[in-house]
N, C-alpha and C. Protein backbone atom coordinates (compact mmCIF):
# COMPACT_ATOMS: atom_id res chain seq x y z
N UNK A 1 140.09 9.16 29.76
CA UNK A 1 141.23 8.98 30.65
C UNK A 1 142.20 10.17 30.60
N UNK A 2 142.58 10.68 29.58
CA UNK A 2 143.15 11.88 29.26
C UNK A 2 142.89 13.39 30.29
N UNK A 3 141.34 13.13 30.71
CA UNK A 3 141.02 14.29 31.65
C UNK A 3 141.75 14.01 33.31
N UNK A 4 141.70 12.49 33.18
CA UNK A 4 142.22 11.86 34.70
C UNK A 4 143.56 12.30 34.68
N UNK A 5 144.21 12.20 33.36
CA UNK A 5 145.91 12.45 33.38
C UNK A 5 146.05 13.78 33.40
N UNK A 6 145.32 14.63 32.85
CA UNK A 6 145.59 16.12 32.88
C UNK A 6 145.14 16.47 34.72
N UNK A 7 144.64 16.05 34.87
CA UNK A 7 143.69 16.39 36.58
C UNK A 7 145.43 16.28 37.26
N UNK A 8 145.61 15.15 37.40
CA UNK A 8 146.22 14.64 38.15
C UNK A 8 148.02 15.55 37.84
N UNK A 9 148.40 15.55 36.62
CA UNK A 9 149.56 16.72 36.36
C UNK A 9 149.50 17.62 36.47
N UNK A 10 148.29 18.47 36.69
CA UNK A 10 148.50 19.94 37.16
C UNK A 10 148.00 19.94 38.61
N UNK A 11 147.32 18.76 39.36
CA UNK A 11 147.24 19.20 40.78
C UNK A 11 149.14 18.58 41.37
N UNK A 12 149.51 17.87 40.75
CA UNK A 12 151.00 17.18 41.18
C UNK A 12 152.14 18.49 41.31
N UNK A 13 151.61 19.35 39.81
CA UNK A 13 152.71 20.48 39.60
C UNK A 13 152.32 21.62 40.77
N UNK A 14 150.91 21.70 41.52
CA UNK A 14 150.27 22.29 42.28
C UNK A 14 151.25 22.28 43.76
N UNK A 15 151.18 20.89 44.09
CA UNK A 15 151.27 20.57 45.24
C UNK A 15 152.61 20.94 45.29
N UNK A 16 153.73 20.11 44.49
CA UNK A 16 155.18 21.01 44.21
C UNK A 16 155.23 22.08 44.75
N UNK A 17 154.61 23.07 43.85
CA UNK A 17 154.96 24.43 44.13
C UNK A 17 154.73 24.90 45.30
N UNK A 18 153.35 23.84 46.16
CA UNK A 18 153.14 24.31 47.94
C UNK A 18 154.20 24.10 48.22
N UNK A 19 154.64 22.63 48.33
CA UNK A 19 155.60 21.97 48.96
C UNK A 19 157.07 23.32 49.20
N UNK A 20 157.34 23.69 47.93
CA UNK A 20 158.48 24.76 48.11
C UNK A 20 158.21 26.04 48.89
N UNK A 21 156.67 26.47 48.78
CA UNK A 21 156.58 27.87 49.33
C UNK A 21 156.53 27.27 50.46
N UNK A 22 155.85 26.06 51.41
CA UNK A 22 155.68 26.03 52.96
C UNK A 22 156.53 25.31 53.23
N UNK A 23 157.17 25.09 52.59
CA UNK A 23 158.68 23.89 52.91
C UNK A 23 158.22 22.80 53.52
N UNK A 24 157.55 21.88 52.76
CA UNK A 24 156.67 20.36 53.10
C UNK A 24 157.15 19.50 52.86
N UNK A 25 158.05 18.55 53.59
CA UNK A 25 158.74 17.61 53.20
C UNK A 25 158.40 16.96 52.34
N UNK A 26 158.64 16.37 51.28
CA UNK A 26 158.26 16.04 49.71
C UNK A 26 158.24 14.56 50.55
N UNK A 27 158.26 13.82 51.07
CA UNK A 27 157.10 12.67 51.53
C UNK A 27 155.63 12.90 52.49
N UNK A 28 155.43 14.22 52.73
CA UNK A 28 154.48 14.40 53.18
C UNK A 28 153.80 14.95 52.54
N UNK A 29 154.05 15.22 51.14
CA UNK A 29 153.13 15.85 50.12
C UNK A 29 151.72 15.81 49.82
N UNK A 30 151.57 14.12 50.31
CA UNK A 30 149.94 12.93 49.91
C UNK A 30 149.50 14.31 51.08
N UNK A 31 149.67 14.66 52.34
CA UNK A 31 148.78 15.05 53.20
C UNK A 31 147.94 16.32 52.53
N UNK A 32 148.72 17.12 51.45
CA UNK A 32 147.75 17.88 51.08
C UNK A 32 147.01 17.83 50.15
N UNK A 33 146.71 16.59 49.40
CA UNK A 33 146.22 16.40 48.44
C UNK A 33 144.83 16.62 48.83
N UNK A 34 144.28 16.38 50.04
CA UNK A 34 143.21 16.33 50.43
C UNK A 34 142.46 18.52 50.05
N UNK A 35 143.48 19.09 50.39
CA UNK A 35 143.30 20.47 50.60
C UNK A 35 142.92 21.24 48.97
N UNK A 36 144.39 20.58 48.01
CA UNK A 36 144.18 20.91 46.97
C UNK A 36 142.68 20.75 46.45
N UNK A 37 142.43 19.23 46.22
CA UNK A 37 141.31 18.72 45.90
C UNK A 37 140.07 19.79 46.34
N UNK A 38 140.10 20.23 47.47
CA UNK A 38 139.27 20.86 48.21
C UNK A 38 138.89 22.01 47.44
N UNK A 39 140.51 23.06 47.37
CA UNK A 39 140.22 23.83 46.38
C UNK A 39 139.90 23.86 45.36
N UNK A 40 140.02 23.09 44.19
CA UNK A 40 140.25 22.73 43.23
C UNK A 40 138.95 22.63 42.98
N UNK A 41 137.93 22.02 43.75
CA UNK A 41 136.66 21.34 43.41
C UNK A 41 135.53 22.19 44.51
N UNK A 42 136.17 23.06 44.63
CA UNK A 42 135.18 24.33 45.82
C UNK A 42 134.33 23.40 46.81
N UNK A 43 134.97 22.55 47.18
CA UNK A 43 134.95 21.88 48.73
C UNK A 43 135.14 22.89 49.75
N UNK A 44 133.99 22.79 50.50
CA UNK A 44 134.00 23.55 51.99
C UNK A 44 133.55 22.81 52.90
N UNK A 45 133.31 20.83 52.80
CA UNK A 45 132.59 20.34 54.01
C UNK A 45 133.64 19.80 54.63
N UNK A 46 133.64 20.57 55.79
CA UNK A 46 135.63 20.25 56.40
C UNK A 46 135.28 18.50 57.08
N UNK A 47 134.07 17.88 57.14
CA UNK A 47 134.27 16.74 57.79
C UNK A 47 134.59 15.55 56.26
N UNK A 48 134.06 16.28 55.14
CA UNK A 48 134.41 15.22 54.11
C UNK A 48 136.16 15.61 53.65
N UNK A 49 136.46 16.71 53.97
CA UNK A 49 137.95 16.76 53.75
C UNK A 49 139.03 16.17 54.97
N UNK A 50 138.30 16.45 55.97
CA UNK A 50 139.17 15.40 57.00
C UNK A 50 138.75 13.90 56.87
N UNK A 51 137.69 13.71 56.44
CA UNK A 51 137.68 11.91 55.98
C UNK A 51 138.54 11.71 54.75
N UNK A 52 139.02 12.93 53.73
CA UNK A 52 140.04 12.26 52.76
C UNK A 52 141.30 12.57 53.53
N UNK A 53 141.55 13.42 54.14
CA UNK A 53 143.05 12.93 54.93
C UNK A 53 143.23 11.96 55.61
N UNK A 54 142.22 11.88 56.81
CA UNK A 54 141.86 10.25 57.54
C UNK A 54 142.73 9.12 56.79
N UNK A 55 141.66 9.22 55.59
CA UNK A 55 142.00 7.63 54.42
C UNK A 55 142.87 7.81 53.52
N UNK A 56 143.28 8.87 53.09
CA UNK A 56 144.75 8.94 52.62
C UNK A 56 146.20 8.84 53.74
N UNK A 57 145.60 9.20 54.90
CA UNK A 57 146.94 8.78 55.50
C UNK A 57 146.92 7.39 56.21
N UNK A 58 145.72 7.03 56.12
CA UNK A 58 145.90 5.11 56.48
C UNK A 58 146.07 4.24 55.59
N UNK A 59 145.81 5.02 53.87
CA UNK A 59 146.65 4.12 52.65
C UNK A 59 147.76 4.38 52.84
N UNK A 60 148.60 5.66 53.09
CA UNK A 60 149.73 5.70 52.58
C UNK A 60 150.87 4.70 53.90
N UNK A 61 150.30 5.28 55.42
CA UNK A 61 150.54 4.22 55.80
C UNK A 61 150.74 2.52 55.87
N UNK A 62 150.09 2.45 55.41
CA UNK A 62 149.59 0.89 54.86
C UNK A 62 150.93 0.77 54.42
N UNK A 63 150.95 1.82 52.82
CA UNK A 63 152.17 1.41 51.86
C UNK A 63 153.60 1.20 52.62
N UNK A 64 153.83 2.45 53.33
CA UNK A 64 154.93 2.67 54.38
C UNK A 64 155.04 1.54 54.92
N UNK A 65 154.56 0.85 55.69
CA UNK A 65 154.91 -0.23 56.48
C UNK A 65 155.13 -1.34 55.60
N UNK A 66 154.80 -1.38 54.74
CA UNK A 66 154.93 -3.13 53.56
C UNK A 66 156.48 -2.70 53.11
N UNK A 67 157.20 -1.08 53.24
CA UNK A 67 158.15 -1.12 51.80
C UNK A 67 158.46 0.55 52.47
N UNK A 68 159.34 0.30 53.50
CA UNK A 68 159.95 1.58 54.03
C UNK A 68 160.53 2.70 52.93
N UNK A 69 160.86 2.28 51.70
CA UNK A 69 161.62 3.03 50.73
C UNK A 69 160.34 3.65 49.82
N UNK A 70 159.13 3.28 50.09
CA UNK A 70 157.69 3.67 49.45
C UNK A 70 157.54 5.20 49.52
N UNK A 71 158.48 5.64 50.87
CA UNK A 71 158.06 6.90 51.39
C UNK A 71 159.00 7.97 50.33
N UNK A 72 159.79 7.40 49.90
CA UNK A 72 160.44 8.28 48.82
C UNK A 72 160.17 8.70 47.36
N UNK A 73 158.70 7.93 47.52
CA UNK A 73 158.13 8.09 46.23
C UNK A 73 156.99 8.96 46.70
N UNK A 74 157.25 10.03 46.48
CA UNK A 74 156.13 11.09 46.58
C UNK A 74 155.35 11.55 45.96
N UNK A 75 155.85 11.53 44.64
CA UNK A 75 155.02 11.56 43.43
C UNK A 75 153.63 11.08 43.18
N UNK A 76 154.27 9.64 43.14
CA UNK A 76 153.05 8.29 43.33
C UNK A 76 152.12 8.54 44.58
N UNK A 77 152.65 8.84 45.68
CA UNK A 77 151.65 9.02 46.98
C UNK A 77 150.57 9.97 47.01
N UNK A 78 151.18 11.25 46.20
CA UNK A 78 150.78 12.36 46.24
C UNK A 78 149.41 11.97 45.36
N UNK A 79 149.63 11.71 43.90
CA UNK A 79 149.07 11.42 43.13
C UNK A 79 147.68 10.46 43.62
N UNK A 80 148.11 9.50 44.03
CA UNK A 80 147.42 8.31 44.57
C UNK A 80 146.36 8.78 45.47
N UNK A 81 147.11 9.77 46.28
CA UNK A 81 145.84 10.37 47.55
C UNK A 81 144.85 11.92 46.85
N UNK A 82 145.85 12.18 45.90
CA UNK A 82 144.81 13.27 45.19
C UNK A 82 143.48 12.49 44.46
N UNK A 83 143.83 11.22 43.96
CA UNK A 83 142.54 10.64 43.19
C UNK A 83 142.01 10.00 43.77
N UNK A 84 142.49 10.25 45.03
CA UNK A 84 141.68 8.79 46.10
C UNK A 84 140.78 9.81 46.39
N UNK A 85 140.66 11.35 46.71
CA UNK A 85 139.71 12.13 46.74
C UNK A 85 138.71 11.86 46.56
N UNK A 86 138.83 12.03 45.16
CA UNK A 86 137.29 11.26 43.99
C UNK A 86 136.54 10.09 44.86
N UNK A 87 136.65 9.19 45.00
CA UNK A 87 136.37 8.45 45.85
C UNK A 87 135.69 8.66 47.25
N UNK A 88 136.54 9.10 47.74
CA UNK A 88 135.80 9.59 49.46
C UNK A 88 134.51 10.40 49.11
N UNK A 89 134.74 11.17 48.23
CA UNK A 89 133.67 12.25 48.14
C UNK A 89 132.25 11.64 47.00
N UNK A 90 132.44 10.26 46.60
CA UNK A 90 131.59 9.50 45.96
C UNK A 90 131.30 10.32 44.54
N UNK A 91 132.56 10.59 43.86
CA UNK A 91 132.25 11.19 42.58
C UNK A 91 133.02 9.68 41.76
N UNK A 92 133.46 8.88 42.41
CA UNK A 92 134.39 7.58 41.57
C UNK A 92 134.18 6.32 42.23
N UNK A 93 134.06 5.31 41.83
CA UNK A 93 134.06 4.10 42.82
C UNK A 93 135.67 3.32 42.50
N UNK A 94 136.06 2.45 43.57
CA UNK A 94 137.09 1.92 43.37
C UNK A 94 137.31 1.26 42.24
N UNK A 95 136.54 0.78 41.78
CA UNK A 95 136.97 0.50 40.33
C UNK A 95 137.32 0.95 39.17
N UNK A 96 136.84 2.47 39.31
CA UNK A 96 137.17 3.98 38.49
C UNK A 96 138.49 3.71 38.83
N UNK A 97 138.37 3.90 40.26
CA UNK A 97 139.94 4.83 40.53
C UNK A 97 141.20 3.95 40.04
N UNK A 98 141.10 2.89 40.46
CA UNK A 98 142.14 1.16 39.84
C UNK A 98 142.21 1.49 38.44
N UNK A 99 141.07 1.79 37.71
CA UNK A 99 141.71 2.04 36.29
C UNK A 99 142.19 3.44 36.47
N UNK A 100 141.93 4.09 36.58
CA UNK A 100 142.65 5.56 36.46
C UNK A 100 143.89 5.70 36.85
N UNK A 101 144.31 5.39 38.11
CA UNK A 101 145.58 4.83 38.94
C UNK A 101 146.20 4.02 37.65
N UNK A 102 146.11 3.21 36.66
CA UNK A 102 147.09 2.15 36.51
C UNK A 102 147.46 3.93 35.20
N UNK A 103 146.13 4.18 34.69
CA UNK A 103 146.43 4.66 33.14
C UNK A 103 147.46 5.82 33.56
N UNK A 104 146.97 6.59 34.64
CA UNK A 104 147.69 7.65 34.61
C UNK A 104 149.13 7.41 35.56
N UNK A 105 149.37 6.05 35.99
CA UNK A 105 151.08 5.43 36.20
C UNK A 105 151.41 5.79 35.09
N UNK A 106 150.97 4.53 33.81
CA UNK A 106 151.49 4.81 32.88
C UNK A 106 151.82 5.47 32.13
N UNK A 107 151.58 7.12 32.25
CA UNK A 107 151.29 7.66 31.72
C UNK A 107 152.54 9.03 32.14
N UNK A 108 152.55 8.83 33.56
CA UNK A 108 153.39 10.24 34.08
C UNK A 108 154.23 9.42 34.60
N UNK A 109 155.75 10.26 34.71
CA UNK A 109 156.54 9.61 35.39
C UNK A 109 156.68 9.76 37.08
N UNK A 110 156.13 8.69 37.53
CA UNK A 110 155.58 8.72 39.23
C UNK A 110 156.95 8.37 40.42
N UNK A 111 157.62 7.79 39.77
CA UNK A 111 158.80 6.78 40.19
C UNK A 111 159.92 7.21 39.89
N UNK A 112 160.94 7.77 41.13
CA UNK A 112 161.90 8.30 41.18
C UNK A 112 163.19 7.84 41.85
N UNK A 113 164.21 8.06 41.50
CA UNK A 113 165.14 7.63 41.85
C UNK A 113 166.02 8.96 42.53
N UNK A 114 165.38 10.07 42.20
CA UNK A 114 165.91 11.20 43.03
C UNK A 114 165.31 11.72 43.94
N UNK A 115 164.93 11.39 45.13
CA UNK A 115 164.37 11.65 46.01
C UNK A 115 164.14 13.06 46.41
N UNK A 116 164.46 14.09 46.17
CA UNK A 116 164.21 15.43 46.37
C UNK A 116 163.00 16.06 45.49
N UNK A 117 162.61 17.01 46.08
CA UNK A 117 162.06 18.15 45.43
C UNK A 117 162.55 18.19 44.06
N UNK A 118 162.01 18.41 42.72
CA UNK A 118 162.17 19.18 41.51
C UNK A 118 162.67 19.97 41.52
């Protein structure tokens, strides 16, 4: 689990640092998780990287509509759609990811009360 928590804190500190150079609204962060991942894992099949944006932006939607204040947690979204990766691309099944998701909540602080950028 330790590799899931390290994965997931340096693609989070990743996306940050996009977010500031392209000026990406820090609730739209989840959208590039799909890209990182991409890089990250020398992904070049642009139809399996547009099926993880696809389904990362109809989870995060999902969340958005149950809990309008969801969108201020970017962290968690970001996070959530970077490991949802794993998944689309059939390196994890949902039941991986549910445990990985809870360990590495617990693990980083996802949940903010300061809504901005770092």
């Amino acid at each position: 689990m330790k590799k899931w928590l390290k994965e997931a804190e340096i693609s989070l500190a990743e996306a940050i640092e996009a977010a500031r150079i392209g000026e990406i609204p820090a609730q739209n962060l989840y959208m590039i998780a799909p890209l990182i991942y991409s890089k990250r894992n020398n992904i070049k099949n642009d139809a399996l990287v547009q099926e993880m944006l696809d389904q990362n932006d109809e989870q995060v939607q999902r969340d958005w509509a149950c809990d309008e204040r969801s969108k201020d947690q970017y962290k968690f979204h970001y996070v959530a759609s970077y490991l949802f990766c794993f998944v689309v691309a059939g390196k994890i099944g949902e039941a991986k990811y549910d445990e990985i998701m809870e360990y590495v909540t617990s693990k980083m602080d996802l949940f903010t009360d300061d809504y901005g950028l770092e």
